[in-house]
N, C-alpha and C. Protein backbone atom coordinates (compact mmCIF):
# COMPACT_ATOMS: atom_id res chain seq x y z
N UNK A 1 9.61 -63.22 -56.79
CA UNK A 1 10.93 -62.69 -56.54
C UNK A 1 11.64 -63.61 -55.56
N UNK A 2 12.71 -64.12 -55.68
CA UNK A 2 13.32 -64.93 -55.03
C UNK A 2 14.86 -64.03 -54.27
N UNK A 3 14.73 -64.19 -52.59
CA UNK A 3 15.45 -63.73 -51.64
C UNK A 3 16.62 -64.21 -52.30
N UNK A 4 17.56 -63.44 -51.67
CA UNK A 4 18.94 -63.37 -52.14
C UNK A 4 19.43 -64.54 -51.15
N UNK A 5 21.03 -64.79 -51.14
CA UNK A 5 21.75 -65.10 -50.34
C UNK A 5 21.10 -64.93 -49.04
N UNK A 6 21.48 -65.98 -47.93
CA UNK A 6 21.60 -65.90 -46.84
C UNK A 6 22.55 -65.04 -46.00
N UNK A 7 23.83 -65.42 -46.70
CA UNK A 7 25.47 -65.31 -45.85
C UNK A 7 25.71 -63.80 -46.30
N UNK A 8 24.81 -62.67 -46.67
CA UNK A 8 24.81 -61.28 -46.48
C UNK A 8 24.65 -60.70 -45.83
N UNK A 9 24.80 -59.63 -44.88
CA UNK A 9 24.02 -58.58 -44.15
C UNK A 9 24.07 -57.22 -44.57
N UNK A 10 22.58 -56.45 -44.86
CA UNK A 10 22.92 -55.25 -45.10
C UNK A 10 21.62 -54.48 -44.62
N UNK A 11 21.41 -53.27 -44.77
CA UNK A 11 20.49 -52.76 -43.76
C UNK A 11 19.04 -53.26 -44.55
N UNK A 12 18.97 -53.65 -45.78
CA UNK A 12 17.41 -54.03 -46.02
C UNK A 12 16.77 -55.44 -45.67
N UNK A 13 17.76 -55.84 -45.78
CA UNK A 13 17.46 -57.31 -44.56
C UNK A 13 17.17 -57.02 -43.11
N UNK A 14 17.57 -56.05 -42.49
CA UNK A 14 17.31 -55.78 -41.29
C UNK A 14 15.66 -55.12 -41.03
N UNK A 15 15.65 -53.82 -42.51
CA UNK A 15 14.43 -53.81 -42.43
C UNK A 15 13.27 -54.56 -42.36
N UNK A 16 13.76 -55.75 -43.17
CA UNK A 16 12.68 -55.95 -43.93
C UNK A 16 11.97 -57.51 -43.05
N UNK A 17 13.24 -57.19 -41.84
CA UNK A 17 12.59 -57.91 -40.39
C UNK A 17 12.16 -57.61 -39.62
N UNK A 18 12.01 -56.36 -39.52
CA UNK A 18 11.31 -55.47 -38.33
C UNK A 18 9.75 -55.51 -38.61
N UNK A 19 10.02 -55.07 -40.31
CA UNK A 19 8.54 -55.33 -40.80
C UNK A 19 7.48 -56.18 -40.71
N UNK A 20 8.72 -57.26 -40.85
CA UNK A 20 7.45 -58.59 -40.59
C UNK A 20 7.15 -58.66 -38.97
N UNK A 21 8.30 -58.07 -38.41
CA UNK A 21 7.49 -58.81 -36.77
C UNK A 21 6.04 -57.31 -36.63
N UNK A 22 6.38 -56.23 -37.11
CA UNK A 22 5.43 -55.70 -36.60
C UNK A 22 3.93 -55.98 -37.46
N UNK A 23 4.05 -56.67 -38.76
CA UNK A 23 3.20 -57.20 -39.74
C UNK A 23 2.26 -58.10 -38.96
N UNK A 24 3.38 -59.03 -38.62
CA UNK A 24 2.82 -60.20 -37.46
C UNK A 24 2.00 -59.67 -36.20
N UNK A 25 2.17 -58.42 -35.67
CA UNK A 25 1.64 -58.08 -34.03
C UNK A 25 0.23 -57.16 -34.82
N UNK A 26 0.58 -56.42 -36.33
CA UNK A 26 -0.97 -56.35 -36.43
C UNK A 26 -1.52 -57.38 -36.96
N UNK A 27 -1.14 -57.97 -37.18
CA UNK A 27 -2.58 -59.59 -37.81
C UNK A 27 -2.92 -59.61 -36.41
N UNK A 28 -1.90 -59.85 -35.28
CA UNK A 28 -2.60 -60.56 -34.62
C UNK A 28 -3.55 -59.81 -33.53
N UNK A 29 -3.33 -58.25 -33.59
CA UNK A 29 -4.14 -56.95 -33.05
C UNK A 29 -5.70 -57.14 -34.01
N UNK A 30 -5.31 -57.56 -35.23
CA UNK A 30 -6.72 -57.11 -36.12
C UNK A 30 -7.28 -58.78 -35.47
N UNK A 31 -6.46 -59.94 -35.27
CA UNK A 31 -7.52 -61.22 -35.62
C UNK A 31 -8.74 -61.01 -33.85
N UNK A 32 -7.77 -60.72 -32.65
CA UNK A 32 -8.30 -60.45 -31.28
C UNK A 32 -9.27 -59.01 -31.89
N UNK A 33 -9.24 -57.99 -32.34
CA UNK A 33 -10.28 -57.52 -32.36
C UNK A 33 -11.56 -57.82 -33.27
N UNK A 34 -11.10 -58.67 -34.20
CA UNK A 34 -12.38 -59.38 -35.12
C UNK A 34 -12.90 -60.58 -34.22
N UNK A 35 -12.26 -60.85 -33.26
CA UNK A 35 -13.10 -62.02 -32.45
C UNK A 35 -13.98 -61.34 -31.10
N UNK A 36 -13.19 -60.39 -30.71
CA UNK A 36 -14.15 -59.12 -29.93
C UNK A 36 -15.44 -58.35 -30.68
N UNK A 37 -15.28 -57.99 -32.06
CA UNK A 37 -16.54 -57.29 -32.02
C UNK A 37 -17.64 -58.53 -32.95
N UNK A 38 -16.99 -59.21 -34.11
CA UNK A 38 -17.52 -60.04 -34.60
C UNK A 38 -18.13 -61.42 -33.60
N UNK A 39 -17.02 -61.56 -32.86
CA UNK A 39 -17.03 -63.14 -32.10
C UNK A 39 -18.26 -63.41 -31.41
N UNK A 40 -18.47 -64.70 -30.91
CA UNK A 40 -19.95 -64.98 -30.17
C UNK A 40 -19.01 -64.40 -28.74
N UNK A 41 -20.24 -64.00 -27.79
CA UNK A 41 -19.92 -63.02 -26.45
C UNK A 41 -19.72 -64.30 -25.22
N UNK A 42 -19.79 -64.71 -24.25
CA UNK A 42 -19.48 -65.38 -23.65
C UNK A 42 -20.70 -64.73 -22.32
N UNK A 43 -20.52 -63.13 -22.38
CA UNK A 43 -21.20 -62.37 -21.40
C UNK A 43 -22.71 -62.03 -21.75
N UNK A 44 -23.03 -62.57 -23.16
CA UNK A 44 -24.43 -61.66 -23.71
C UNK A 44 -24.78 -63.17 -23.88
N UNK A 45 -25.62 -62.97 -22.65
CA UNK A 45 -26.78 -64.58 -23.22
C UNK A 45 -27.94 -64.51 -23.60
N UNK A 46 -29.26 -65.21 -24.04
CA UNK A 46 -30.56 -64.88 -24.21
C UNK A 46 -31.27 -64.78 -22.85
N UNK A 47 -32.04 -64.28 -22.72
CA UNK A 47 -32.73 -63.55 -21.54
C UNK A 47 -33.20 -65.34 -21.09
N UNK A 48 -33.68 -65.48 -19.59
CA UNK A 48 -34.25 -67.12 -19.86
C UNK A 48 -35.71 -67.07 -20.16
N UNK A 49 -36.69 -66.17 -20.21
CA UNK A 49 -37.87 -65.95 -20.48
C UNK A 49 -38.21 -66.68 -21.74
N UNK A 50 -37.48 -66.09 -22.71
CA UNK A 50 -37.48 -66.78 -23.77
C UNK A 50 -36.72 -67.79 -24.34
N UNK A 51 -35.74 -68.59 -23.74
CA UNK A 51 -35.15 -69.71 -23.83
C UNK A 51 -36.46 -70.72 -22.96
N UNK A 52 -36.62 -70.35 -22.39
CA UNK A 52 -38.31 -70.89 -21.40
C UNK A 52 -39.52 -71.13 -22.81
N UNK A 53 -39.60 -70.35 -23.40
CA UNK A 53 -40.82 -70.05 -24.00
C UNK A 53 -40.18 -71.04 -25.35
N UNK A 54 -39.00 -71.06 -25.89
CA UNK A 54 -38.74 -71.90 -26.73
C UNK A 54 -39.16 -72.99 -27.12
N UNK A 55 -38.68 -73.90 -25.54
CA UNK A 55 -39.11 -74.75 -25.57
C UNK A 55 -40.66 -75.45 -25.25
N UNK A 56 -41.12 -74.57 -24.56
CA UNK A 56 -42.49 -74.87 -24.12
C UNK A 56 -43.31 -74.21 -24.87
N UNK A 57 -43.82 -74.82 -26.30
CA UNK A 57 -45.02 -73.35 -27.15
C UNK A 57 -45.96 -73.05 -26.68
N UNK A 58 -46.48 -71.89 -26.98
CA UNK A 58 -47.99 -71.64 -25.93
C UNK A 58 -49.14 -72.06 -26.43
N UNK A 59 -50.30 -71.94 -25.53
CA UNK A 59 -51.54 -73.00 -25.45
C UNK A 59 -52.30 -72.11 -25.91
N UNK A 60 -52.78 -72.50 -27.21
CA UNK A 60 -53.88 -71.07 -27.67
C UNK A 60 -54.98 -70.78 -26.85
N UNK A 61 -55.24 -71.83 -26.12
CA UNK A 61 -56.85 -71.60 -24.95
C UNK A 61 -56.26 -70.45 -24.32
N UNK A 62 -54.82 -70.77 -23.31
CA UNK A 62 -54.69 -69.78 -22.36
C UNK A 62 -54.21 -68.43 -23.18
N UNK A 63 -53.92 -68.63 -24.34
CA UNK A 63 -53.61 -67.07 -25.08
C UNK A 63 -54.79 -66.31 -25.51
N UNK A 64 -55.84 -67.27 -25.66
CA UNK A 64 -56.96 -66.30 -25.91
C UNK A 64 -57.54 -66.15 -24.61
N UNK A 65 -57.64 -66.44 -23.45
CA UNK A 65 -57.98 -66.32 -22.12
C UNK A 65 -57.24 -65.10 -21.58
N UNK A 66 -55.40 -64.97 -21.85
CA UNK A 66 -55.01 -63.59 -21.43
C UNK A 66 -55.61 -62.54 -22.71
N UNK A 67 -55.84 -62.50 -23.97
CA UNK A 67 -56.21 -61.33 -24.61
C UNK A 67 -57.41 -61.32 -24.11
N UNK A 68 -58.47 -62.06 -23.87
CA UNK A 68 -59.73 -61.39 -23.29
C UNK A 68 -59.48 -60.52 -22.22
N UNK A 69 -59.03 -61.44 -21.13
CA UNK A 69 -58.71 -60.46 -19.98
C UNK A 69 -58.24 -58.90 -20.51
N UNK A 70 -57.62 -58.94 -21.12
CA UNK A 70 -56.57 -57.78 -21.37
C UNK A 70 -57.86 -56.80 -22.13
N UNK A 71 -58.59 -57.10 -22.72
CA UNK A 71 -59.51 -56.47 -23.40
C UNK A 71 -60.88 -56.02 -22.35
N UNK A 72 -60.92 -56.93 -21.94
CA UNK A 72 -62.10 -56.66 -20.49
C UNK A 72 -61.27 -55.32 -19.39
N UNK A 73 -60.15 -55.26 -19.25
CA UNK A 73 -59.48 -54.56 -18.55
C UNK A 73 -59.75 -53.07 -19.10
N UNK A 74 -59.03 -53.30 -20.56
CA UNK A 74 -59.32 -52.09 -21.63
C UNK A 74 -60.42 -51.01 -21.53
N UNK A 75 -61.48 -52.44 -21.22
CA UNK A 75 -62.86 -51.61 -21.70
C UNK A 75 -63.52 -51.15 -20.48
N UNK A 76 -62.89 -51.41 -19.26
CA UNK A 76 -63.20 -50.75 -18.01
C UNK A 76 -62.10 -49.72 -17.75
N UNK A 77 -61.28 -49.18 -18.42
CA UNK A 77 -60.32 -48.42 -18.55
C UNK A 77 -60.78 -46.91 -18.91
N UNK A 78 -61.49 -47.54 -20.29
CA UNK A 78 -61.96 -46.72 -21.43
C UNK A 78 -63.30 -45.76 -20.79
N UNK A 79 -63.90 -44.30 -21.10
CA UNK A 79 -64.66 -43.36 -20.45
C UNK A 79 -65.53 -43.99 -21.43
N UNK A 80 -66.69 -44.21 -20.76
CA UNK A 80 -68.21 -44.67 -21.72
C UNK A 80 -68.83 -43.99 -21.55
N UNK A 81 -69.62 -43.16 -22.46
CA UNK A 81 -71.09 -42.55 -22.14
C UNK A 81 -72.01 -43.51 -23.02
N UNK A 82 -73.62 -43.38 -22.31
CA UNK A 82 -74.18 -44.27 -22.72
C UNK A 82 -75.34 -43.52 -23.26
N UNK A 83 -75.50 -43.53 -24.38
CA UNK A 83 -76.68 -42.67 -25.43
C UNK A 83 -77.79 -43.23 -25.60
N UNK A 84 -79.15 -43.18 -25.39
CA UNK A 84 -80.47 -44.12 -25.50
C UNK A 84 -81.18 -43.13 -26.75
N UNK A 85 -81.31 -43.90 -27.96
CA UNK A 85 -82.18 -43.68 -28.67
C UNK A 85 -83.30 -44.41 -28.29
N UNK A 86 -84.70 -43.77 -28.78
CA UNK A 86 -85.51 -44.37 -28.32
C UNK A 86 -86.76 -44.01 -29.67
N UNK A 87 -87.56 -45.15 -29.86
CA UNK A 87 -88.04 -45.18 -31.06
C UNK A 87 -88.93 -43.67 -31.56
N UNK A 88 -89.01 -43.21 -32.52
CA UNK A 88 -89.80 -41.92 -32.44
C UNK A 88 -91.52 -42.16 -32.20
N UNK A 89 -91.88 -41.29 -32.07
CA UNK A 89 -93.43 -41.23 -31.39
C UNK A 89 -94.39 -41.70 -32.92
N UNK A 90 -94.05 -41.25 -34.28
CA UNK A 90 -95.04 -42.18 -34.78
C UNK A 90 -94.75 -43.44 -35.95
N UNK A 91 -93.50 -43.66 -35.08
CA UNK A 91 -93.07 -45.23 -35.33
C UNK A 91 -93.72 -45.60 -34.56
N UNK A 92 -94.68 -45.62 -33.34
CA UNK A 92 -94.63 -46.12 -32.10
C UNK A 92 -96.36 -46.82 -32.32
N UNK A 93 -97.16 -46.82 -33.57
CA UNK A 93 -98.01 -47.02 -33.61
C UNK A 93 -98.07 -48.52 -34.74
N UNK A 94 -98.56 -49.65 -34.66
CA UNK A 94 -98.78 -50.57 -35.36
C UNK A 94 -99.24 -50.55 -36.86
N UNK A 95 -98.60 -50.43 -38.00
CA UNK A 95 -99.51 -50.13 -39.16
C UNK A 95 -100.24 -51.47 -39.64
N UNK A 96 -100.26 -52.38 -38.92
CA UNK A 96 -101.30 -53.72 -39.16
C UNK A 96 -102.69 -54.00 -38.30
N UNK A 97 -102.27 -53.76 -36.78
CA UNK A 97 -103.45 -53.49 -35.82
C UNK A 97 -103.75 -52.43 -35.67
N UNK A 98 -103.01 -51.20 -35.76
CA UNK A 98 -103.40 -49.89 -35.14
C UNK A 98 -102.99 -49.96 -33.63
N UNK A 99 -102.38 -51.10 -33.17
CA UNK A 99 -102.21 -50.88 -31.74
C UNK A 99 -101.20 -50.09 -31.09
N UNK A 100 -101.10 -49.44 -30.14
CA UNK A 100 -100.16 -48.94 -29.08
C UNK A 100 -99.35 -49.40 -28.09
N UNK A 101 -99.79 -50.63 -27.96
CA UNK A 101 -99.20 -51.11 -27.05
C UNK A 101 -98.28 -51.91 -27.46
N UNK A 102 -96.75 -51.25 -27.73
CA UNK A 102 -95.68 -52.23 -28.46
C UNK A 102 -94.43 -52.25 -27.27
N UNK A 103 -94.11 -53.26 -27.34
CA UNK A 103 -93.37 -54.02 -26.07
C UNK A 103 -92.00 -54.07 -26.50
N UNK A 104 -91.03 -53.66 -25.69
CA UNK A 104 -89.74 -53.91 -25.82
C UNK A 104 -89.23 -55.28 -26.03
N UNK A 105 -88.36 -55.21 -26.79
CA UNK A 105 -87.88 -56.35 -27.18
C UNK A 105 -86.17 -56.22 -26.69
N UNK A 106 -85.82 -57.58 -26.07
CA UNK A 106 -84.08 -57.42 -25.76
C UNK A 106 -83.98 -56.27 -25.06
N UNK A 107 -82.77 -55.56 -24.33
CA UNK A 107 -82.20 -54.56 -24.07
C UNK A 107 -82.03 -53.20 -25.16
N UNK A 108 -82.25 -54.13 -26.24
CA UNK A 108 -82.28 -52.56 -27.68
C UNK A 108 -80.89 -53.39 -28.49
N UNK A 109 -80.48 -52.59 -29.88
CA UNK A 109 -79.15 -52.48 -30.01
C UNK A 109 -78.60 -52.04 -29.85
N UNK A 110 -77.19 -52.65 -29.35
CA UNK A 110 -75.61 -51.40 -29.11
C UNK A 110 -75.11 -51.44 -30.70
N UNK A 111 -74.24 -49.94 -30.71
CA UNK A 111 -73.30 -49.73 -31.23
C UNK A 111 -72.01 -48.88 -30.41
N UNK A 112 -71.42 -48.65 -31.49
CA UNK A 112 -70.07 -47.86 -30.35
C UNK A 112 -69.45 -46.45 -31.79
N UNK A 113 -69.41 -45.58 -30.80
CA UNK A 113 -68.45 -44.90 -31.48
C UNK A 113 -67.97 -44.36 -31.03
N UNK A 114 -66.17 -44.21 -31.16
CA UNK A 114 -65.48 -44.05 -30.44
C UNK A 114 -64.70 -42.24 -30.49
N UNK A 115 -64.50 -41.83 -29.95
CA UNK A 115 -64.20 -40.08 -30.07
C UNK A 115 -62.98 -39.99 -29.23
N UNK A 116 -61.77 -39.24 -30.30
CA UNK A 116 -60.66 -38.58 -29.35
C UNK A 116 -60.57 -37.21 -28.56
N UNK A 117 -60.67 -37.35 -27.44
CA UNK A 117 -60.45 -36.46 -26.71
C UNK A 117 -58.97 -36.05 -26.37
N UNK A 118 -57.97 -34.75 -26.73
CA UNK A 118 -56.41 -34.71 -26.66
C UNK A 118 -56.22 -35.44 -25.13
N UNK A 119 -55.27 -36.49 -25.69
CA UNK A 119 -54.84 -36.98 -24.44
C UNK A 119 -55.51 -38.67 -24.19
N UNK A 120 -56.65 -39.02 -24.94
CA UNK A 120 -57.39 -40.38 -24.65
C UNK A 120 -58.33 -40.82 -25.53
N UNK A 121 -59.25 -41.30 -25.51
CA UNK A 121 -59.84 -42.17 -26.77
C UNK A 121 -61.50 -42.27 -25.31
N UNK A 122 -62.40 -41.36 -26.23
CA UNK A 122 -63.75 -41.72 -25.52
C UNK A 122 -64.93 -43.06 -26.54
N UNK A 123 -65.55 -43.81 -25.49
CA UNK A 123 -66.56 -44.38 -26.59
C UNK A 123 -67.72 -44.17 -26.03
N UNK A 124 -68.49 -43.73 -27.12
CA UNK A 124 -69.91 -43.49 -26.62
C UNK A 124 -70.27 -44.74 -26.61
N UNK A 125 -71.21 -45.27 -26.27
CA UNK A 125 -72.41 -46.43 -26.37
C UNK A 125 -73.36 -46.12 -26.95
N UNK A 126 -74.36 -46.62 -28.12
CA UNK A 126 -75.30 -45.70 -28.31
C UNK A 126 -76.61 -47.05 -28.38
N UNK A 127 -77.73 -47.15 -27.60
CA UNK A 127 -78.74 -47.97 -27.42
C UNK A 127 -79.93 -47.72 -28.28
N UNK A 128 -79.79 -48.29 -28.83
CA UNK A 128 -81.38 -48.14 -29.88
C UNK A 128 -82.38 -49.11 -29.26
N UNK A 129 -83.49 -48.61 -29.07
CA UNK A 129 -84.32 -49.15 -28.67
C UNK A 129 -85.35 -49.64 -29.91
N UNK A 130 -85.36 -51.38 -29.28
CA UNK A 130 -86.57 -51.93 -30.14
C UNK A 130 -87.59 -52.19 -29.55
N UNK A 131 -88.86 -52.50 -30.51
CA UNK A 131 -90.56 -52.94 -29.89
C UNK A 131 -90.64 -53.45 -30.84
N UNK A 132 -92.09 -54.37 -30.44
CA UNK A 132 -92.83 -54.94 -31.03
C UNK A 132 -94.39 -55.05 -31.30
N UNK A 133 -95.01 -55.57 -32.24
CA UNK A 133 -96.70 -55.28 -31.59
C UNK A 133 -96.42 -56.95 -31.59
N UNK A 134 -97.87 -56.94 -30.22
CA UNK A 134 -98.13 -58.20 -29.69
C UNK A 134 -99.24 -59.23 -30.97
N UNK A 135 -99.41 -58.17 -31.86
CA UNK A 135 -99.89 -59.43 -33.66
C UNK A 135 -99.27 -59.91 -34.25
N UNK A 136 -97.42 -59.55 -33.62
CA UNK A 136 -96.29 -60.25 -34.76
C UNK A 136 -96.24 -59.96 -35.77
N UNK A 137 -96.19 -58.89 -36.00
CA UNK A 137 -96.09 -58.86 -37.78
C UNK A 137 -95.40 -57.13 -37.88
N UNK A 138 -95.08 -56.72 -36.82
CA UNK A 138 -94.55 -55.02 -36.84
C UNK A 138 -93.65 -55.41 -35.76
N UNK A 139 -92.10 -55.16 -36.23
CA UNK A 139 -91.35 -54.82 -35.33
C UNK A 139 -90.50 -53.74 -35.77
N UNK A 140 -90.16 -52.42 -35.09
CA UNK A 140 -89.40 -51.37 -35.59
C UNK A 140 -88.38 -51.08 -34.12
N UNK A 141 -86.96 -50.72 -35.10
CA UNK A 141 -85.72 -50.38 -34.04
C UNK A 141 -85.55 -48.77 -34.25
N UNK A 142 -85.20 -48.30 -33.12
CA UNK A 142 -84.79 -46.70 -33.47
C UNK A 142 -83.27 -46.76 -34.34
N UNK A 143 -83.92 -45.28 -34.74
CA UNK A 143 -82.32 -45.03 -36.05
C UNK A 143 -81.52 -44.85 -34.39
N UNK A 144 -80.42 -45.02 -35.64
CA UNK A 144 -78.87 -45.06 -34.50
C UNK A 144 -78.54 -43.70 -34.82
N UNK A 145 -77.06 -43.33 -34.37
CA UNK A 145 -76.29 -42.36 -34.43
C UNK A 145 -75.73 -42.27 -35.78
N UNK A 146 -76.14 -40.92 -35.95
CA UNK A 146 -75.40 -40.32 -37.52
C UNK A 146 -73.81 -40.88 -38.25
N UNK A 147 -73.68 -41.79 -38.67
CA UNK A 147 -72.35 -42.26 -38.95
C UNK A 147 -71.60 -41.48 -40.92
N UNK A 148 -72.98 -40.60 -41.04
CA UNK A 148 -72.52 -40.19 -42.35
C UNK A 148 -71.44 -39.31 -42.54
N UNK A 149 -70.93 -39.02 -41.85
CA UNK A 149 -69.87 -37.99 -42.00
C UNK A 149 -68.51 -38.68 -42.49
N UNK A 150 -68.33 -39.93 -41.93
CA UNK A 150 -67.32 -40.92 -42.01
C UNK A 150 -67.85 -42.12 -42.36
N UNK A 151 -67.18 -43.00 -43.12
CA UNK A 151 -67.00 -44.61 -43.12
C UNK A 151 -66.77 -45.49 -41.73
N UNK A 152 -65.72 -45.19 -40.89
CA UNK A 152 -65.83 -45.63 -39.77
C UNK A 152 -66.44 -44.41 -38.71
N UNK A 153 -66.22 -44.96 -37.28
CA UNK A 153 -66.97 -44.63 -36.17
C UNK A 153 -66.16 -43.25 -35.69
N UNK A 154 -65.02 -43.04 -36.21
CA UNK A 154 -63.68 -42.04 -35.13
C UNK A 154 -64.90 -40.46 -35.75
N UNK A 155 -64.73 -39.81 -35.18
CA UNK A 155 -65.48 -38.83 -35.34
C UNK A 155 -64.47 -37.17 -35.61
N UNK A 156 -65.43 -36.24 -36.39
CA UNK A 156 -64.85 -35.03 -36.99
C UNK A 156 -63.78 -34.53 -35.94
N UNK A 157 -63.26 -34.66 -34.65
CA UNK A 157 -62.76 -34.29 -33.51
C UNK A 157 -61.76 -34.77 -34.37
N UNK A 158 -61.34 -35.76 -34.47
CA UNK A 158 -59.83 -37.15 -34.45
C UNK A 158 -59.65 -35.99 -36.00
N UNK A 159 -60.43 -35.75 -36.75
CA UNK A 159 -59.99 -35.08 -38.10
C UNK A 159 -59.66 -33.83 -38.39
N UNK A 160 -60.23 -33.61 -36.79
CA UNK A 160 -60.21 -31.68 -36.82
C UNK A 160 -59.14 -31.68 -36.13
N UNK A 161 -58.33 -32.76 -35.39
CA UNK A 161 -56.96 -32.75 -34.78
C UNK A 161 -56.00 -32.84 -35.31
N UNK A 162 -56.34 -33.61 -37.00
CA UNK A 162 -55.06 -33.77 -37.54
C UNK A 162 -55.09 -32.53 -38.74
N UNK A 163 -56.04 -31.62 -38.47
CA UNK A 163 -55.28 -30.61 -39.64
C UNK A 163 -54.99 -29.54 -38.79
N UNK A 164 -55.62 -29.57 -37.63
CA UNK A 164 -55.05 -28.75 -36.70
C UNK A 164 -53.78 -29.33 -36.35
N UNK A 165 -52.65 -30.14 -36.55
CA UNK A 165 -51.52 -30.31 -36.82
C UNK A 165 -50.74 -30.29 -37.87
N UNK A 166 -51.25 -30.34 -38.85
CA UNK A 166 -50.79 -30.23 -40.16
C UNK A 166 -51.36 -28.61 -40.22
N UNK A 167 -51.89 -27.90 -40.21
CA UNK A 167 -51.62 -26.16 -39.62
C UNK A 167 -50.46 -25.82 -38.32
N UNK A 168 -49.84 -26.81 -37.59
CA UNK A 168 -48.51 -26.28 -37.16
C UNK A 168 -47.53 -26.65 -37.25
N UNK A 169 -47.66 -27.40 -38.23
CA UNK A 169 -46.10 -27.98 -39.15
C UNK A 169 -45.93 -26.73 -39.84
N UNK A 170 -46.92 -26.70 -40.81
CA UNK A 170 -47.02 -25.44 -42.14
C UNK A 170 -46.48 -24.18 -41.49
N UNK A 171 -47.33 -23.97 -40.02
CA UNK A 171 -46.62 -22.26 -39.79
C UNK A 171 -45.45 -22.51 -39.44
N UNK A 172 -44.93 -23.57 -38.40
CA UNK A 172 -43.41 -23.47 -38.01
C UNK A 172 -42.57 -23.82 -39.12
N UNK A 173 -42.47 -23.86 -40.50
CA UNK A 173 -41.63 -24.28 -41.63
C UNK A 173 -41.65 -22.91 -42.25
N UNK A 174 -43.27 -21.88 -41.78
CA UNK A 174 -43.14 -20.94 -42.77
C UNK A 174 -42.22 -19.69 -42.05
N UNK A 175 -42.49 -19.81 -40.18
CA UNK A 175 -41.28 -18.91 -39.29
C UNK A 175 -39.74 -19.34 -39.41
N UNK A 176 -39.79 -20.42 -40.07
CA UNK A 176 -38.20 -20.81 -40.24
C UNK A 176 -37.60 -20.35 -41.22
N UNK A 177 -38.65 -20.42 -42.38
CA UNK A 177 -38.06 -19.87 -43.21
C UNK A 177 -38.11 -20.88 -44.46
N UNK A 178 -38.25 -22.13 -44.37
CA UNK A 178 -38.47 -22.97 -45.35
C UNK A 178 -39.15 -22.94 -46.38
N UNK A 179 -38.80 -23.44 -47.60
CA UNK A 179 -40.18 -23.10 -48.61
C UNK A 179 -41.52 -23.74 -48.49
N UNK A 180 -42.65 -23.39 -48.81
CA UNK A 180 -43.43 -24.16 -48.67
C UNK A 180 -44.47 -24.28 -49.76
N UNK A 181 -44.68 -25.58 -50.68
CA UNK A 181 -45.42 -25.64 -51.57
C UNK A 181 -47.15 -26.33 -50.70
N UNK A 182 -48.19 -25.12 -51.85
CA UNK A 182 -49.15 -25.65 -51.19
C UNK A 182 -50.12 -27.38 -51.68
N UNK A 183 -50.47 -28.01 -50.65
CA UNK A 183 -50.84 -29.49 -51.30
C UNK A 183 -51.21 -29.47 -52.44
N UNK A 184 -50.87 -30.75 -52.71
CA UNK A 184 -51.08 -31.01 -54.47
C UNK A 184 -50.07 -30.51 -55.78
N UNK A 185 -49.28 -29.22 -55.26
CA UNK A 185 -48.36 -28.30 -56.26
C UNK A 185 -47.31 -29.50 -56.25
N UNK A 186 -46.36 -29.65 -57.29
CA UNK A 186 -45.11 -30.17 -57.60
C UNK A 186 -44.52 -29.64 -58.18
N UNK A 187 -43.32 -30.00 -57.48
CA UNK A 187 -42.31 -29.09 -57.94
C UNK A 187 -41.73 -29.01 -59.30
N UNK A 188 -42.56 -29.66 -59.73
CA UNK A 188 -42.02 -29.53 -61.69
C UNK A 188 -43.09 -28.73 -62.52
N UNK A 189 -44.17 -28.41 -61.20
CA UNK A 189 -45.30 -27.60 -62.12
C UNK A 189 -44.73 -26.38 -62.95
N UNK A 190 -43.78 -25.96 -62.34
CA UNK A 190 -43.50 -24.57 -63.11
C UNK A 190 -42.63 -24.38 -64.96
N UNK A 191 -42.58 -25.98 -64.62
CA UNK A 191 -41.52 -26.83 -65.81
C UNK A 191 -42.02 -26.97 -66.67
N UNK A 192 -43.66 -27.16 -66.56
CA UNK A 192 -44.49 -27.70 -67.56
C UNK A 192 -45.46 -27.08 -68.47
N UNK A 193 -44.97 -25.74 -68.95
CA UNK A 193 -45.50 -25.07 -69.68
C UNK A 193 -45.59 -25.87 -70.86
């Protein structure tokens, strides 16, 4: 569309200047606030810790030197009880010499299993004790701690905690009022006649 005459005046020319100046003051309201929330900050810098660490990469010796520490700390943190199995009485006899007199060997084996107590994380220690007979040819370790209940070490406590939470989800959904399907049901079971 091509503007008319210049050498006119009438009120849509007048409008249609007001428009543009206020056209002009929002571009230039929208471009200052796209450089405020979009723009780089001037006030928000990187912390120097890690402008530090950038440049200087870390030394795997001293990184595995602080996780030990940090783990040695842990484990003096952590409540230990210490459990001694000890070989049974007629393991305790030589089936090659017949002898009795079988001698400890090492400190025994450790294992660990670890138990939640609400509020913290206990580990037992559990020491099996080994012997030997002095003919070399019989060495027996005591059985360890029952681990059949589970694959790992966390014990029926850590499992009896989580359905004893999943029993107070269920009642507070069922005082609210919510529906509640029992595990395993879906909600299309009723669909599938």
């Amino acid at each position: 569309m091509v503007p008319g005459p210049e050498d006119h005046d009438c009120g849509w020319k007048q409008r249609a200047l007001e428009l543009e100046d206020k056209l002009s003051a929002v571009v230039g309201q929208l471009e200052a606030l796209n450089r405020q929330v979009f723009g780089k900050k001037s006030e928000k810098m990187p912390p120097m810790d890690r402008e530090v660490r950038k440049k200087r990469p870390p030394d795997p010796a001293v990184t595995q030197e602080r996780r030990r520490k940090n783990a040695e700390l842990r484990a003096t943190r952590v409540v230990t009880n210490d459990v001694q199995h000890a070989v049974p009485a007629d393991q305790r006899r030589c089936p090659y010499c017949e002898s009795l007199k079988l001698k400890p060997v090492g400190r025994g084996k450790e294992s660990f299993v670890w138990d939640y107590v609400p509020g913290y994380f206990r580990r037992q220690r559990h020491v099996r004790e080994t012997l030997a007979c002095s003919c070399g040819q019989y060495i027996v370790t005591a059985p360890g701690p029952d681990h059949s209940v589970r694959k790992y070490a966390l014990r029926r406590r850590f499992a009896r905690l989580h359905r004893n939470e999943q029993m107070r989800r269920l009642t507070a959904a069922v005082s609210v009022g919510q529906a509640v399907r029992p595990p395993g049901h879906s909600h299309c079971a009723q669909h599938a006649h």
